[in-house]
Protein backbone atom coordinates (compact mmCIF):
# COMPACT_ATOMS: atom_id res chain seq x y z
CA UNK A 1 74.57 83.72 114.72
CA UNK A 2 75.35 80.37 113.68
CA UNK A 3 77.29 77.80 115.95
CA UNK A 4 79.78 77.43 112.61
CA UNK A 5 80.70 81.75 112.91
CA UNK A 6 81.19 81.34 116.70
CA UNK A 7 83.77 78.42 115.78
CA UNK A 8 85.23 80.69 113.11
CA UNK A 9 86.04 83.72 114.93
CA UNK A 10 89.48 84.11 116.56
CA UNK A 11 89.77 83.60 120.27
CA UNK A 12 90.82 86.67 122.46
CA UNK A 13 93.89 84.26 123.28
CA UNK A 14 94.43 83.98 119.75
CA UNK A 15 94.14 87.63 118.69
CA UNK A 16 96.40 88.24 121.80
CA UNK A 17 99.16 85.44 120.69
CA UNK A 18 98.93 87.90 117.41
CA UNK A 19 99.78 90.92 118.99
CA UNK A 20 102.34 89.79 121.05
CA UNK A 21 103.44 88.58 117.41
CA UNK A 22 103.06 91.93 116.13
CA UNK A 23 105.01 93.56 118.88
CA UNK A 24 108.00 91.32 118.51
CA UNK A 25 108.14 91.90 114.56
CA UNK A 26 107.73 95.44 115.43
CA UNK A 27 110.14 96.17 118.26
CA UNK A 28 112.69 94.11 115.38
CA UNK A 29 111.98 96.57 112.93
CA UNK A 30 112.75 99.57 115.19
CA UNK A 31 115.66 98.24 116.74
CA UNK A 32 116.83 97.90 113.11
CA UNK A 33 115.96 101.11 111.68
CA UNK A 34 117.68 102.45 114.69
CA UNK A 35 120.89 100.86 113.70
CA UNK A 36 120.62 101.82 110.12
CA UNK A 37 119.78 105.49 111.05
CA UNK A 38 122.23 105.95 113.43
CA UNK A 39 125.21 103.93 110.62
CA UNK A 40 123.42 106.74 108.11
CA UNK A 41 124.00 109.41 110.38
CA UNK A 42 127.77 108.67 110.98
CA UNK A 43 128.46 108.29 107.54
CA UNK A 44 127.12 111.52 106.47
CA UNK A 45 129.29 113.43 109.44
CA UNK A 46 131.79 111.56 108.74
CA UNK A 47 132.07 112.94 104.93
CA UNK A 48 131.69 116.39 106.10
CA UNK A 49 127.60 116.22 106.23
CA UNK A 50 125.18 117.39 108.68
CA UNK A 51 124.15 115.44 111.69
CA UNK A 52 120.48 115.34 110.05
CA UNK A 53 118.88 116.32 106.75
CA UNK A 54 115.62 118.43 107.96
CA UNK A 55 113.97 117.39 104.33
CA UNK A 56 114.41 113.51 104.92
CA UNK A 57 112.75 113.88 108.22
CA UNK A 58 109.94 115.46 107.44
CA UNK A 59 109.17 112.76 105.03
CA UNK A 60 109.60 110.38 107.34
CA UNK A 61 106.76 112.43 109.25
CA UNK A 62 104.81 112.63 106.83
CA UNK A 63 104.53 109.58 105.96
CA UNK A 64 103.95 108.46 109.64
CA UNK A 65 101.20 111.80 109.56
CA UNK A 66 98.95 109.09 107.93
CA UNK A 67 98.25 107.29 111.05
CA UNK A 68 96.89 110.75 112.24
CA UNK A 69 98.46 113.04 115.29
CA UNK A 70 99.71 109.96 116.93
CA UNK A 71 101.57 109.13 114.14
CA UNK A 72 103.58 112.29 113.99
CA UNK A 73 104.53 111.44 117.62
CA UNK A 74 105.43 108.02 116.69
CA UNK A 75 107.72 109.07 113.87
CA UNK A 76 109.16 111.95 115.99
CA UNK A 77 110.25 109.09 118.31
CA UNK A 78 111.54 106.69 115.62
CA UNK A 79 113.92 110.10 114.41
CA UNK A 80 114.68 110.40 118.15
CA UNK A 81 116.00 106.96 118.55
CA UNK A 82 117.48 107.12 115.13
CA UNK A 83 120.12 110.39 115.78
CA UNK A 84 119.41 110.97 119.40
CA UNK A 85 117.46 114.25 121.03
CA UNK A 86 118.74 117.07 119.22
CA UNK A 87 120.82 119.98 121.19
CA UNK A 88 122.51 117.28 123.77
């Protein structure tokens, strides 16, 4: 290993400034899709709809299913926080 790929390769600091990065463009983008969920969900009851549409979610799962079994849980959550637990 060269001196010149030692210089190269990110600090921990650095991949940790990243990640903090991450997190804050991430916890934006749920707090978000929360607000445009729940605005979605209103506006469909409010027309006479249902509270949720059972084939939109499990698209949304789905497509979170890619990220394996964790990623069903993670897009179970994102619904959650989108409409609220169902049945309270």
């Amino acid at each position: 290993m060269s001196a010149e790929t030692a210089t190269e390769a990110p600090t921990i600091d650095e991949l940790r400034h990243e990640i903090d990065r991450l997190d804050a463009e991430i916890l934006a983008a749920v707090k978000r899709r929360t607000e445009v969920s729940q605005a979605i969900g209103k506006a469909r009851m409010a027309s006479g709809g249902t509270r949720l549409v059972h084939s939109r979610e499990m698209k949304v799962i789905e497509r979170y299913s890619e990220l394996g079994p964790d990623g069903k849980d993670l897009a179970m959550l994102l619904l959650r926080l989108g409409r609220g637990r169902l049945g309270h």
